[in-house]
Protein backbone atom coordinates (compact mmCIF):
# COMPACT_ATOMS: atom_id res chain seq x y z
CA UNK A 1 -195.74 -4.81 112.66
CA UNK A 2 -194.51 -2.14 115.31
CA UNK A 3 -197.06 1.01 116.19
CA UNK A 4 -194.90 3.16 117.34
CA UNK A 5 -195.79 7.18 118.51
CA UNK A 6 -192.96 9.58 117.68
CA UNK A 7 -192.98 13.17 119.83
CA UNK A 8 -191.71 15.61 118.40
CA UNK A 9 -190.75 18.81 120.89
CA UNK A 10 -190.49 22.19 120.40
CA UNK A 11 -186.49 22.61 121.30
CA UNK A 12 -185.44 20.25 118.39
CA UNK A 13 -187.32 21.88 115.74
CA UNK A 14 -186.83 25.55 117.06
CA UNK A 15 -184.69 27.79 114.84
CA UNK A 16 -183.93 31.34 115.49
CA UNK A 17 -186.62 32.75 112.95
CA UNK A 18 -189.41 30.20 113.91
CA UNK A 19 -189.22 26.32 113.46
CA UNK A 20 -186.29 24.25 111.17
CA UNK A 21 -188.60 22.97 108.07
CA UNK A 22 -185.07 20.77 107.54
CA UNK A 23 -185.86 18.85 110.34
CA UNK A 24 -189.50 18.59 110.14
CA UNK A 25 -189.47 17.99 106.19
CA UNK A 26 -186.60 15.04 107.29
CA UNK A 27 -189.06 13.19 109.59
CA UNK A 28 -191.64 13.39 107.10
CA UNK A 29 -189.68 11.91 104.54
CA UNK A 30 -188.59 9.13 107.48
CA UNK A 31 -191.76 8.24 108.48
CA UNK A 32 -193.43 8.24 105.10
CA UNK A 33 -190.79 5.28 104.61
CA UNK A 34 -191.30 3.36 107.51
CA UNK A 35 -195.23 3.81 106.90
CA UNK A 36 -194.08 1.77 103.48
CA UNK A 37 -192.52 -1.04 105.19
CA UNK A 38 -195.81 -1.67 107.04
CA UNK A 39 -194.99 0.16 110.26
CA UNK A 40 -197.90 2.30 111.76
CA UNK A 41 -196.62 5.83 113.00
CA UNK A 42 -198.20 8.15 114.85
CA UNK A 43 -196.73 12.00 115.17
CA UNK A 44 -197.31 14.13 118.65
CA UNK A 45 -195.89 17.31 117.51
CA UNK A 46 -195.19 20.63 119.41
CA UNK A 47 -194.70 24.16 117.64
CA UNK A 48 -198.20 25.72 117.12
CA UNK A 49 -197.33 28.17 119.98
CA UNK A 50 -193.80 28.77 118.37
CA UNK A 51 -195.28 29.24 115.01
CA UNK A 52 -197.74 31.30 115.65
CA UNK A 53 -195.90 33.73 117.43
CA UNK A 54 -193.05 34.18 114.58
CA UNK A 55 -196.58 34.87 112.47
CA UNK A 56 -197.89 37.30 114.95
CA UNK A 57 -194.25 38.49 115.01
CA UNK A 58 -193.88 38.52 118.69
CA UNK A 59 -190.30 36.81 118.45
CA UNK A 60 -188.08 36.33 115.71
CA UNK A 61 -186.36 39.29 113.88
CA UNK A 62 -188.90 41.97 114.39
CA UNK A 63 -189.38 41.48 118.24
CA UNK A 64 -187.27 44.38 118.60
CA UNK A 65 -189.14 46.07 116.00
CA UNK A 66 -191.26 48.74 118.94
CA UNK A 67 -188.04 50.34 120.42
CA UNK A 68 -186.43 50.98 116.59
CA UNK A 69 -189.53 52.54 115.71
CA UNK A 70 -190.19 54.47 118.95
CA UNK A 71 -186.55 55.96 118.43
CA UNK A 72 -187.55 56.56 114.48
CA UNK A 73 -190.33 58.90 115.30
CA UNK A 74 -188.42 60.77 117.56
CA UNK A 75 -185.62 61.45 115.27
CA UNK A 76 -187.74 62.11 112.49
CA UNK A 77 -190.28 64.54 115.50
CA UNK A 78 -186.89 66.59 116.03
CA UNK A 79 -185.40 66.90 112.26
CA UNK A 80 -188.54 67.67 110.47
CA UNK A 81 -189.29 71.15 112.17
CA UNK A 82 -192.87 72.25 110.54
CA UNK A 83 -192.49 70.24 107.47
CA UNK A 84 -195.62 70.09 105.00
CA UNK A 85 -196.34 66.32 105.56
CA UNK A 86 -194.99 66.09 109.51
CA UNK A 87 -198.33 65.25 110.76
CA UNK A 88 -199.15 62.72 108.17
CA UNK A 89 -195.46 60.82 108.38
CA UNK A 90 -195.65 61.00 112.29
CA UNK A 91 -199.10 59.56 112.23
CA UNK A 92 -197.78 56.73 109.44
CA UNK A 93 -194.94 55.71 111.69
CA UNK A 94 -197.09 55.68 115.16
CA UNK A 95 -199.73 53.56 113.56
CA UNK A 96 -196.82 51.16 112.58
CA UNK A 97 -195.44 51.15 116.16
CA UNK A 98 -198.89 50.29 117.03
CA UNK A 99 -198.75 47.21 115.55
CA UNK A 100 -195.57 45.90 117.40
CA UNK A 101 -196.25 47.16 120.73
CA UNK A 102 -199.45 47.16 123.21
CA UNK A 103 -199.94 49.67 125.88
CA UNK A 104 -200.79 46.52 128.45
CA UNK A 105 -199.38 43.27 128.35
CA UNK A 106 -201.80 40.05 127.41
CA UNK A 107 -203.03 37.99 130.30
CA UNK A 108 -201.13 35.17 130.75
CA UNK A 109 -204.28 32.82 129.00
CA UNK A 110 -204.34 34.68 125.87
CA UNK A 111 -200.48 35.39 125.31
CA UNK A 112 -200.74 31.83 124.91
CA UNK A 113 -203.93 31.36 123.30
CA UNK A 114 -203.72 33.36 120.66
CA UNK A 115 -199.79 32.47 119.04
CA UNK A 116 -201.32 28.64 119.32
CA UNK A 117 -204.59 29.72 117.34
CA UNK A 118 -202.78 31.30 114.89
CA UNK A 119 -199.99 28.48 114.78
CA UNK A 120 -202.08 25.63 115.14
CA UNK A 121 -203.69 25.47 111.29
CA UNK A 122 -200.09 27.08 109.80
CA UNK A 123 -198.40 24.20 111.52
CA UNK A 124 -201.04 21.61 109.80
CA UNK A 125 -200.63 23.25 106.34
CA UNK A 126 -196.94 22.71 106.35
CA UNK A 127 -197.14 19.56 107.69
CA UNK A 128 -199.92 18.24 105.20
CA UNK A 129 -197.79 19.82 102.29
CA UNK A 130 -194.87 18.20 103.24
CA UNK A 131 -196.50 14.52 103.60
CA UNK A 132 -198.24 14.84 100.49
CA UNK A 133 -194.65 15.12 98.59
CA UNK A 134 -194.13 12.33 99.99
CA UNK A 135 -196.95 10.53 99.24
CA UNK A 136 -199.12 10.26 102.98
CA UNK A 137 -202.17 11.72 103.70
CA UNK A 138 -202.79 13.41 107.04
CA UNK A 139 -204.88 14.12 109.87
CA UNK A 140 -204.98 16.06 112.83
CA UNK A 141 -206.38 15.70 116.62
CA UNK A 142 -205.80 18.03 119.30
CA UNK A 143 -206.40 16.72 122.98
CA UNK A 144 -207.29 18.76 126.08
CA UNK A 145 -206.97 18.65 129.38
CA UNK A 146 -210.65 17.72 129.48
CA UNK A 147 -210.56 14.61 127.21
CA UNK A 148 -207.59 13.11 129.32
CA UNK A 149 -209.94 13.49 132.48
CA UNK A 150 -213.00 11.56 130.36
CA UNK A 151 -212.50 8.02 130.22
CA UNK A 152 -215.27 8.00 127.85
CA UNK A 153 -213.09 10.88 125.34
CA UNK A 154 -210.19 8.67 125.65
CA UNK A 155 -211.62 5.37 124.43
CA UNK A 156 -213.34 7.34 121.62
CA UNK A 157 -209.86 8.69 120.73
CA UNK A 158 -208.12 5.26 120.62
CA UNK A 159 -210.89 3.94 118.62
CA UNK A 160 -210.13 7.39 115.95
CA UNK A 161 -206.21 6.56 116.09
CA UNK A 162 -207.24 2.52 114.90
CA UNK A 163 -209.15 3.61 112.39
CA UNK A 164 -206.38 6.07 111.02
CA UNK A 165 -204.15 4.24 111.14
CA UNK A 166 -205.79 1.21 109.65
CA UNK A 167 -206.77 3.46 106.63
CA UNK A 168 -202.86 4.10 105.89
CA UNK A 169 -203.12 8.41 107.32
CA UNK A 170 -200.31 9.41 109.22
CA UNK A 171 -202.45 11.00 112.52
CA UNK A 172 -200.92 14.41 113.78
CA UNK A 173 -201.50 15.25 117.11
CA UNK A 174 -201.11 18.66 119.69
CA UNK A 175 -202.30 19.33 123.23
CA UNK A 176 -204.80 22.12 122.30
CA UNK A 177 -203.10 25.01 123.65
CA UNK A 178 -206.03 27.70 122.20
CA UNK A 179 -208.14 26.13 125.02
CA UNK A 180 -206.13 25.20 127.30
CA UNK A 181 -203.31 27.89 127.96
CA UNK A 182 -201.98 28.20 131.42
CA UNK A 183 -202.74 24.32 132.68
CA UNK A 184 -200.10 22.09 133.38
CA UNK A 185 -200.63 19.93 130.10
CA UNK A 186 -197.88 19.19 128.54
CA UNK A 187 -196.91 17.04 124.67
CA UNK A 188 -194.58 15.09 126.76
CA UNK A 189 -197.79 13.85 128.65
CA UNK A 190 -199.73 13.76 125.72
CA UNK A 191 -197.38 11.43 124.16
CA UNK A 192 -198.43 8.69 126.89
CA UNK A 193 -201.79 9.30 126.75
CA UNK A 194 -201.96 8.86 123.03
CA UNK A 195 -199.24 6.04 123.45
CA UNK A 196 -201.46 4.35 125.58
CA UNK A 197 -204.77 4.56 123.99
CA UNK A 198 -203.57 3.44 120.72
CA UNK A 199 -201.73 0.32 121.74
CA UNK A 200 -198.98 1.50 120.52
CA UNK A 201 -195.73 -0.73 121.53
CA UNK A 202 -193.03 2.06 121.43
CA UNK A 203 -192.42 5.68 122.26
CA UNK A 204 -189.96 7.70 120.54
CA UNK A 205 -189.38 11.58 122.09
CA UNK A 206 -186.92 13.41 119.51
CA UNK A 207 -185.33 16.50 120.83
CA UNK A 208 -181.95 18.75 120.57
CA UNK A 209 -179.50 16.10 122.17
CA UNK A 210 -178.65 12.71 121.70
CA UNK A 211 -179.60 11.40 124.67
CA UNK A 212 -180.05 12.11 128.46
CA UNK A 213 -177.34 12.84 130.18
CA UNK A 214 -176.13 12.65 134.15
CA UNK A 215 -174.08 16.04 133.44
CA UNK A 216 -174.99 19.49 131.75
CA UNK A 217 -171.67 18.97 130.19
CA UNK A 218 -173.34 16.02 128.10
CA UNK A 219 -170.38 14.26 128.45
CA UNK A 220 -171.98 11.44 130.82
CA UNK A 221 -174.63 9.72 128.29
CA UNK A 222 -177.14 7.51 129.69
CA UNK A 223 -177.93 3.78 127.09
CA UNK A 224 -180.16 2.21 129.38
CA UNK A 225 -182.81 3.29 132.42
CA UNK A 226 -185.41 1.52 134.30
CA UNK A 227 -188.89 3.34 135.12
CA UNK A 228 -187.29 3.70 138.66
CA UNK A 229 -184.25 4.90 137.53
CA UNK A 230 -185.78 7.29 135.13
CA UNK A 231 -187.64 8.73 137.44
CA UNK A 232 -185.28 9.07 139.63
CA UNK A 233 -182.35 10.87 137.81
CA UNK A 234 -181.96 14.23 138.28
CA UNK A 235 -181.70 16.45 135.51
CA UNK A 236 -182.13 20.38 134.50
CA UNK A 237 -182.34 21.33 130.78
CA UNK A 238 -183.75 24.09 129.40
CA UNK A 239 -185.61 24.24 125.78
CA UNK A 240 -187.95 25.64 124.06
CA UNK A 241 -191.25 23.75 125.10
CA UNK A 242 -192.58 23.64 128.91
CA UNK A 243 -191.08 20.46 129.16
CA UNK A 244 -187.20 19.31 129.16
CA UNK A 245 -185.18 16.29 129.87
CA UNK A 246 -187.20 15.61 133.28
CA UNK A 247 -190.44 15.88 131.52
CA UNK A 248 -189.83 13.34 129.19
CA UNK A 249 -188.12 10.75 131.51
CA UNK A 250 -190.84 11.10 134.19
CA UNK A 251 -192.99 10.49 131.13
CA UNK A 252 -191.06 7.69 129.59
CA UNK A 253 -191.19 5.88 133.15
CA UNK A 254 -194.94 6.06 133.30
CA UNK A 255 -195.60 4.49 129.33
CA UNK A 256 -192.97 2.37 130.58
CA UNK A 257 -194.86 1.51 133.58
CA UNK A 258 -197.48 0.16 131.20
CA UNK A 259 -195.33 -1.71 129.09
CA UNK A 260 -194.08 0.66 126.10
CA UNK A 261 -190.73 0.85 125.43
CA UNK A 262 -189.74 4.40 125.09
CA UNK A 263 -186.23 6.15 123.55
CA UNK A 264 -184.95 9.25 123.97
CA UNK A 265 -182.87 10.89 121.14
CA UNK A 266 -182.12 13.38 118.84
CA UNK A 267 -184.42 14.85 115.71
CA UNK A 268 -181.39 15.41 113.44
CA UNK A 269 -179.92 11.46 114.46
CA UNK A 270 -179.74 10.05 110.81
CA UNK A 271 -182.74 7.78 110.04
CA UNK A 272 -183.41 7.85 113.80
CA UNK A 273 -187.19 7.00 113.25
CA UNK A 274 -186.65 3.45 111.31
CA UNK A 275 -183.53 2.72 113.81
CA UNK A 276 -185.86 3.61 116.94
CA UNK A 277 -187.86 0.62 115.78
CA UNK A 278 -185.20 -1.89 115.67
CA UNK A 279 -184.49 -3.17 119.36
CA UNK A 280 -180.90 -3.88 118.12
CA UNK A 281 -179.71 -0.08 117.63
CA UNK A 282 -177.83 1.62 119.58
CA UNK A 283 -179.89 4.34 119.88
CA UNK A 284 -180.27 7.15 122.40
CA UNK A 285 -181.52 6.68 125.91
CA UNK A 286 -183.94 3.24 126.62
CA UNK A 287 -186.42 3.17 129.33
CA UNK A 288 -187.36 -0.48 129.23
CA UNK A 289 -191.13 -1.50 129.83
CA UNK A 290 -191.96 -3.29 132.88
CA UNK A 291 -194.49 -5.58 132.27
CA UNK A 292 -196.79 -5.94 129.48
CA UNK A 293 -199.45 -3.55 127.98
CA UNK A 294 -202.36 -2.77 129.88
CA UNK A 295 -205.46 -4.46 129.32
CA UNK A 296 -208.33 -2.17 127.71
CA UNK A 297 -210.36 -1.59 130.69
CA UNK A 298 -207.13 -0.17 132.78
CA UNK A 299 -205.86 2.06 130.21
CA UNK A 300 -207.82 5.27 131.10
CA UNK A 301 -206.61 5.15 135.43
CA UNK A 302 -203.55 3.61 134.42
CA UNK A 303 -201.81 5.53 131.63
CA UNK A 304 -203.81 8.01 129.98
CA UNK A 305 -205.39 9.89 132.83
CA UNK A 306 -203.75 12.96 133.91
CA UNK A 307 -202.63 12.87 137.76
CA UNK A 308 -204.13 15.22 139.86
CA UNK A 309 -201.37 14.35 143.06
CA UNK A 310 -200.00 11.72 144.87
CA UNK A 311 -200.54 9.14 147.34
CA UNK A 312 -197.41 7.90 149.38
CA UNK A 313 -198.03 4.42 151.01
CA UNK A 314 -195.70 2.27 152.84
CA UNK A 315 -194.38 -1.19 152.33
CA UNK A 316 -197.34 -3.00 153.81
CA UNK A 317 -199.66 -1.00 151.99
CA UNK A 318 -197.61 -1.90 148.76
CA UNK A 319 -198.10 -5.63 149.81
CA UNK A 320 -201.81 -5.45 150.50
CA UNK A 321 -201.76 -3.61 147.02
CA UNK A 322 -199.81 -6.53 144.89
CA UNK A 323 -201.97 -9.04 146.66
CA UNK A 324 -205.41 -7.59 145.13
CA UNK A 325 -206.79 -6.15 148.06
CA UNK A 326 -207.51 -1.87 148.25
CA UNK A 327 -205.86 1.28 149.83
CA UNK A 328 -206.81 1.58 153.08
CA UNK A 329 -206.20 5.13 154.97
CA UNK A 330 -203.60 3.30 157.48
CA UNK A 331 -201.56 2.70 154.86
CA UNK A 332 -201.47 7.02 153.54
CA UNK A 333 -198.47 7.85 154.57
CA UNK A 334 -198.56 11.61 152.72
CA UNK A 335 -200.72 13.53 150.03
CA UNK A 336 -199.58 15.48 147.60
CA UNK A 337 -201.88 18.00 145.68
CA UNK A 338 -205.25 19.13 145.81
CA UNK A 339 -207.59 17.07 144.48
CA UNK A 340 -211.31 16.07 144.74
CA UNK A 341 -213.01 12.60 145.00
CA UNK A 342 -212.54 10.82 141.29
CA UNK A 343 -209.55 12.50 140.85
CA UNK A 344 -206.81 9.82 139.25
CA UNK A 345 -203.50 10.17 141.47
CA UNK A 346 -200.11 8.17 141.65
CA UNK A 347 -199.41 5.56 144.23
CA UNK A 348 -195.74 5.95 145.08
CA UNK A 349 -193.49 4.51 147.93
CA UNK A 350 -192.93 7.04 150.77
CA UNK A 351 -189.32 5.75 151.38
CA UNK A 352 -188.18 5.90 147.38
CA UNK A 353 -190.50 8.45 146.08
CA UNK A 354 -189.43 7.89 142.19
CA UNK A 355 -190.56 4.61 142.78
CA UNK A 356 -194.30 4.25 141.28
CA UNK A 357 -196.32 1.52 142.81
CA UNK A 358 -200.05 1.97 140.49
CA UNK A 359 -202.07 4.39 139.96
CA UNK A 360 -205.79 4.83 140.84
CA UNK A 361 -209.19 6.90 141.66
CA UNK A 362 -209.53 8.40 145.14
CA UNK A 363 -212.61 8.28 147.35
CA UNK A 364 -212.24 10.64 149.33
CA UNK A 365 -210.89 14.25 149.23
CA UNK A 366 -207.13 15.62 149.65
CA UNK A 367 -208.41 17.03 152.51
CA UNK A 368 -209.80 14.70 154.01
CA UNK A 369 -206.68 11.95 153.05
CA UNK A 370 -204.72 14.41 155.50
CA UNK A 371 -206.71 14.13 158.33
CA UNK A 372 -207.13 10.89 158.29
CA UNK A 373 -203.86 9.28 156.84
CA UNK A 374 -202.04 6.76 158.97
CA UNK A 375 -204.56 6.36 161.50
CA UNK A 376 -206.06 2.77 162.63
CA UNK A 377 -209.78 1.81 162.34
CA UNK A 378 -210.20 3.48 165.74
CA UNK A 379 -208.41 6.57 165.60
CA UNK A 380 -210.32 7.18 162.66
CA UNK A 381 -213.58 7.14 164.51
CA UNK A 382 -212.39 9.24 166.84
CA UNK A 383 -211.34 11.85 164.54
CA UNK A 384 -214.45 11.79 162.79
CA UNK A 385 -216.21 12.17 166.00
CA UNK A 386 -214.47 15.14 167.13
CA UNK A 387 -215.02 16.67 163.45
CA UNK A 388 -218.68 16.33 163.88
CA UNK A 389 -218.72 17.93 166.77
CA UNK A 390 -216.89 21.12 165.86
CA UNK A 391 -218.83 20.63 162.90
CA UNK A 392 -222.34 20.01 165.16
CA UNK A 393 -221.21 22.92 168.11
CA UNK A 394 -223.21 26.06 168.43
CA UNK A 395 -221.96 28.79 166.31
CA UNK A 396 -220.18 31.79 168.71
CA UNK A 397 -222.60 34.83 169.43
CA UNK A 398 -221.77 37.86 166.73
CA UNK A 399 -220.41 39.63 168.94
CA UNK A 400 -217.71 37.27 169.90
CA UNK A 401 -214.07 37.55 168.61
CA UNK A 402 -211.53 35.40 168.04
CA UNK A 403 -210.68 34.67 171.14
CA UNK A 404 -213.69 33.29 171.81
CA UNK A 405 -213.68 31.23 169.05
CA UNK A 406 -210.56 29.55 170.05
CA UNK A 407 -211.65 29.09 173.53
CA UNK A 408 -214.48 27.27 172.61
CA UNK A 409 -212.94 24.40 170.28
CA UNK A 410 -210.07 23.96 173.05
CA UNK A 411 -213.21 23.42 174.98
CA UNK A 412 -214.45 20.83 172.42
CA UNK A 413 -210.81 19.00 172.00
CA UNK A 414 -209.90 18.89 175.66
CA UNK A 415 -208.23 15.46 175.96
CA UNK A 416 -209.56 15.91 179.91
CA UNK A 417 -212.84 16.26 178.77
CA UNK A 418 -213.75 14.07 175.55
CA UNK A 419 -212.27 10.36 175.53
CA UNK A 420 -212.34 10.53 171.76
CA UNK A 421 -209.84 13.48 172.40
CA UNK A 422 -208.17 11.45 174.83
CA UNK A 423 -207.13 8.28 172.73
CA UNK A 424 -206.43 10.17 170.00
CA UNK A 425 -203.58 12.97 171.67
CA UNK A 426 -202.38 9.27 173.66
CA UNK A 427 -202.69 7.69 170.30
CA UNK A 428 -199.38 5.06 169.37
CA UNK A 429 -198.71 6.88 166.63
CA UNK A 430 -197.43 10.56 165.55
CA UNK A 431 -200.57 10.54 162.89
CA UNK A 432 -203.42 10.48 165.60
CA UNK A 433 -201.76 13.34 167.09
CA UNK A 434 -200.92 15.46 164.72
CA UNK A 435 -204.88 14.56 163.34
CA UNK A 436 -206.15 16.52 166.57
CA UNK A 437 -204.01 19.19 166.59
CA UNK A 438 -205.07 19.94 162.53
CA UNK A 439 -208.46 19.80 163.90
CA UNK A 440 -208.39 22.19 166.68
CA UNK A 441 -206.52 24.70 164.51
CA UNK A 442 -208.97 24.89 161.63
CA UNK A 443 -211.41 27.49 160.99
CA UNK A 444 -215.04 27.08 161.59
CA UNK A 445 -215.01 26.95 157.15
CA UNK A 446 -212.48 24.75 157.48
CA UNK A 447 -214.31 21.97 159.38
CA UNK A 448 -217.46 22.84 157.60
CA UNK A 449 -215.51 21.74 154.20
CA UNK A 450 -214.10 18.40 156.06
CA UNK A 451 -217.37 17.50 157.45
CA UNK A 452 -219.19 18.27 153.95
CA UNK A 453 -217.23 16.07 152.28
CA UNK A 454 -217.27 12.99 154.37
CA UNK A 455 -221.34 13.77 154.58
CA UNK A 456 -220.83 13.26 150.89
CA UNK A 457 -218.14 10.12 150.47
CA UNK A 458 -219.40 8.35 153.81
CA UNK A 459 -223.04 9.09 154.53
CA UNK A 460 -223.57 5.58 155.75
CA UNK A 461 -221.33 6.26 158.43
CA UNK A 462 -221.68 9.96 159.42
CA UNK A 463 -225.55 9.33 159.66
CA UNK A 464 -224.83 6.40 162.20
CA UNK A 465 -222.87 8.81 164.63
CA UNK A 466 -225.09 11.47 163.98
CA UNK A 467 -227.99 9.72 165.23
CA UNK A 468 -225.83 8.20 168.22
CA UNK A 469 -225.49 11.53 169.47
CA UNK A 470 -222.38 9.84 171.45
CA UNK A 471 -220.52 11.94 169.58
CA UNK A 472 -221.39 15.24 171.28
CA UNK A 473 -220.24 13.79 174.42
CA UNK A 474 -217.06 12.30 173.00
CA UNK A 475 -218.08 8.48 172.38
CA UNK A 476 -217.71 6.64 169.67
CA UNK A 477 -220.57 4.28 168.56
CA UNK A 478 -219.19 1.02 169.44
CA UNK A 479 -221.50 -1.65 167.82
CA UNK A 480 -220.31 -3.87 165.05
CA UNK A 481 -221.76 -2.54 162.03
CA UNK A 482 -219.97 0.49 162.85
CA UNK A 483 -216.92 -0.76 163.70
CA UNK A 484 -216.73 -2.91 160.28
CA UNK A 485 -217.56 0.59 158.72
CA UNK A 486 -214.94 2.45 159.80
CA UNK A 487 -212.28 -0.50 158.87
CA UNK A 488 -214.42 -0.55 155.51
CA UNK A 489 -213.12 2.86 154.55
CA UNK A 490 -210.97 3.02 151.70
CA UNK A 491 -208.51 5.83 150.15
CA UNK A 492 -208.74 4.58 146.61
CA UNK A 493 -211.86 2.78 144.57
CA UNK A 494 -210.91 -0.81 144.74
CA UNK A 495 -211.90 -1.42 141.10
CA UNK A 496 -209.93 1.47 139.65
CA UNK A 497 -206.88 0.40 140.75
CA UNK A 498 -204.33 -0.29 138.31
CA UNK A 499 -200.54 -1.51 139.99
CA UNK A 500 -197.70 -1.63 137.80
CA UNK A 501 -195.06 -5.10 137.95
CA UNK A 502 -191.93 -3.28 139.83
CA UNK A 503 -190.07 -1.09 137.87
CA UNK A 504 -186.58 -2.20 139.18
């Protein structure tokens, strides 16, 4: 028995008056049979938003609607003269215009909120209509960004998708765009996530070509990609959903990553849903798994969390990675995104970006990664050290301006003066450099939000050079337990990591 997901994106069921019920009412009918053989099928769909704004008529055939009318109450303004019922027509056709046109447009939350409101239980009524003809019962989840950050949401989810599944209902699932409108969420991530959580064994995204191709000619078709190689290609197609052909690859790489084997291919392919399932046809565009499924307790960090940036570590790192042991910050290379400590974010190589090493949860700040990335045990505690003490320095006098301000951390980064200075501006290596210059040209809020948050990720250690008071002078604590503290400090929570078998 295969449990397979099947997305289903906005471009491939898009029509010009709203969504194609030929297509939609076709996959039905296909899953409904493959449900029948004893296949278990579960449906991400996109087209709330779509739906919902044909409904609310903000596209289709009377999105034009405001400017016709506009011009008909003008016409009729100028030809009626003092006519009896002028004032009651005029007032007729404004009220009408009223109703396709608003004086400001929506914010950007609710232009998006509301057509997905309005779509969202439409979209479920045709979709439980058209599965009953067919003889499935169905029902419906929508996910948020918030239950892909809750590895508590997500296990309670996969446990709902078992039991839906194991009662014969066909689950439907959206990304809940009522409530969350303008994030980056997209069904092409949702797919994973729900891929993921249920087990499932295949992935199936169905959209308006037959396959991905290396030229916007489509003339180049693509049988067979890698998770590397998938995330790697470079391609720029437009549709109707926030996603396109990148989307889903990038996607497809990462289920692939942990070990689902996911097609790309066309809604209107003939029986495409029973012929995804058989590994024998030749069927759109294969992203082969690497590896095999993630075990239970790695499923949240490594597939079904959404990534909040991006860690880029070098070979070594990689190495130390494979071998069991944890990120440490010499091996940071580069940060990508703003993110807090908890935050899941991808481990990628810094020489082949597309290539995607593990994922995991980060201990310390993006912030703070920066600062601190590629440095050795010791230039570490010497940045920390000269942190603290623009962190620890007597605030200017109010009347002092900026010059002053400047004068005084130059005073407290002097190379000349501090040794901590010293070894890191004579440092071996570009980072420790670059790590003092970023701290003499923050702000005084700046450094207050670095030092805050290694107060909170590494009190241990900031209350041991606090209370050395070397610090102020530009020492750095040199006993043992302090020295095995600040080799102790880790970029990622050693039991959250998950790394993925190489994707070559």
């Amino acid at each position: 028995m295969t449990r397979q997901v099947v997305k289903l994106g906005s471009s491939s069921i898009a029509s010009g008056d709203g969504l194609a019920l030929d297509v939609i009412a076709g996959l039905v009918s296909q899953i409904a049979a493959v449900q029948r053989a004893g296949q278990e099928i579960i449906l991400v769909t996109s087209g709330a938003a779509r739906l919902g704004r044909r409904l609310l008529s903000f596209e289709g055939p009377t999105a034009g609607a405001a400017p016709a009318l506009r011009a008909l109450v003008s016409s009729v303004r100028s030809s009626m003269g003092e006519a009896a019922d002028y004032a009651r027509l005029i007032g007729s056709l404004q009220e009408t215009l009223r109703r396709y046109e608003s004086a400001e447009p929506m914010p950007q939350a609710v232009d998006v909120a509301l057509p997905a409101s309005v779509g969202q239980p439409a979209l479920m009524a045709m979709y439980r209509q058209l599965a009953a003809a067919v003889g499935i019962e169905v029902c419906q989840i929508l996910v948020s960004r918030s239950d892909l950050a809750s590895a508590r949401a997500m296990s309670d989810l996969g446990s709902l998708l078992n039991e839906a599944l194991g009662r014969g209902l066909l689950p439907v699932v959206n990304g809940n765009d009522a409530m969350d409108p303008v994030s980056a969420l997209d069904n092409d991530q949702v797919a994973v996530a729900i891929s993921v959580a249920a087990g499932a064994s295949r992935l199936l995204f169905l959209t308006d070509v037959r396959a991905a191709y290396r030229d916007l000619a489509f003339r180049d078709r693509i049988s067979r990609l890698t998770p590397d190689e998938a995330r790697a290609l470079r391609i720029t197609a437009g549709g109707a959903g926030r996603g396109g052909m990148g989307s889903k690859l990038s996607a497809a790489a990462r289920a692939a990553c942990c070990g689902i084997e996911c097609v790309i291919g066309s809604a209107r392919e003939p029986d495409v849903v029973a012929r995804s399932i058989n590994p024998r046809a030749r069927l759109g565009t294969v992203v082969r798994a690497a590896g095999r499924s993630l075990e239970p307790s790695q499923r949240w960090v490594g597939g079904m969390a959404y990534s909040a940036g991006s860690i880029h570590v070098n070979k070594d790192a990689e190495q130390s990675l494979r071998s069991g042991s944890t990120l440490f910050l010499s091996g940071v290379k580069r940060v990508d995104g703003d993110f807090g400590v908890g935050s899941v974010v991808e481990l990628l190589d810094v020489r082949h970006p597309e290539r995607l090493i593990g994922r995991g949860s980060v201990a310390l700040p993006s912030g703070t990664l920066r600062l601190l990335r590629a440095l050795s045990p010791q230039e570490v505690a010497c940045a920390i050290s000269v942190l603290l003490r623009l962190w620890r320095a007597p605030a200017p006098q109010a009347r002092a301006g900026p010059g002053d301000r400047a004068a005084a951390v130059a005073a407290l980064t002097d190379p000349d003066m501090f040794e901590d200075c010293k070894e890191l501006a004579a440092g071996g290596s570009t980072a420790s450099r670059e790590a003092l210059a970023q701290l003499a040209a923050s702000s005084a809020d700046r450094i207050g939000e670095l030092a805050d948050s290694l107060m909170l990720t590494q009190p241990q250690l900031c209350a041991e050079i606090l209370l050395d008071r070397g610090f102020m002078l530009g020492h750095v604590p040199a006993e043992p337990a302090a020295r095995r503290t600040f080799r102790n400090i880790h970029a990622v929570h050693r039991e959250s990591l998950v790394v993925y078998p190489p994707g070559r």
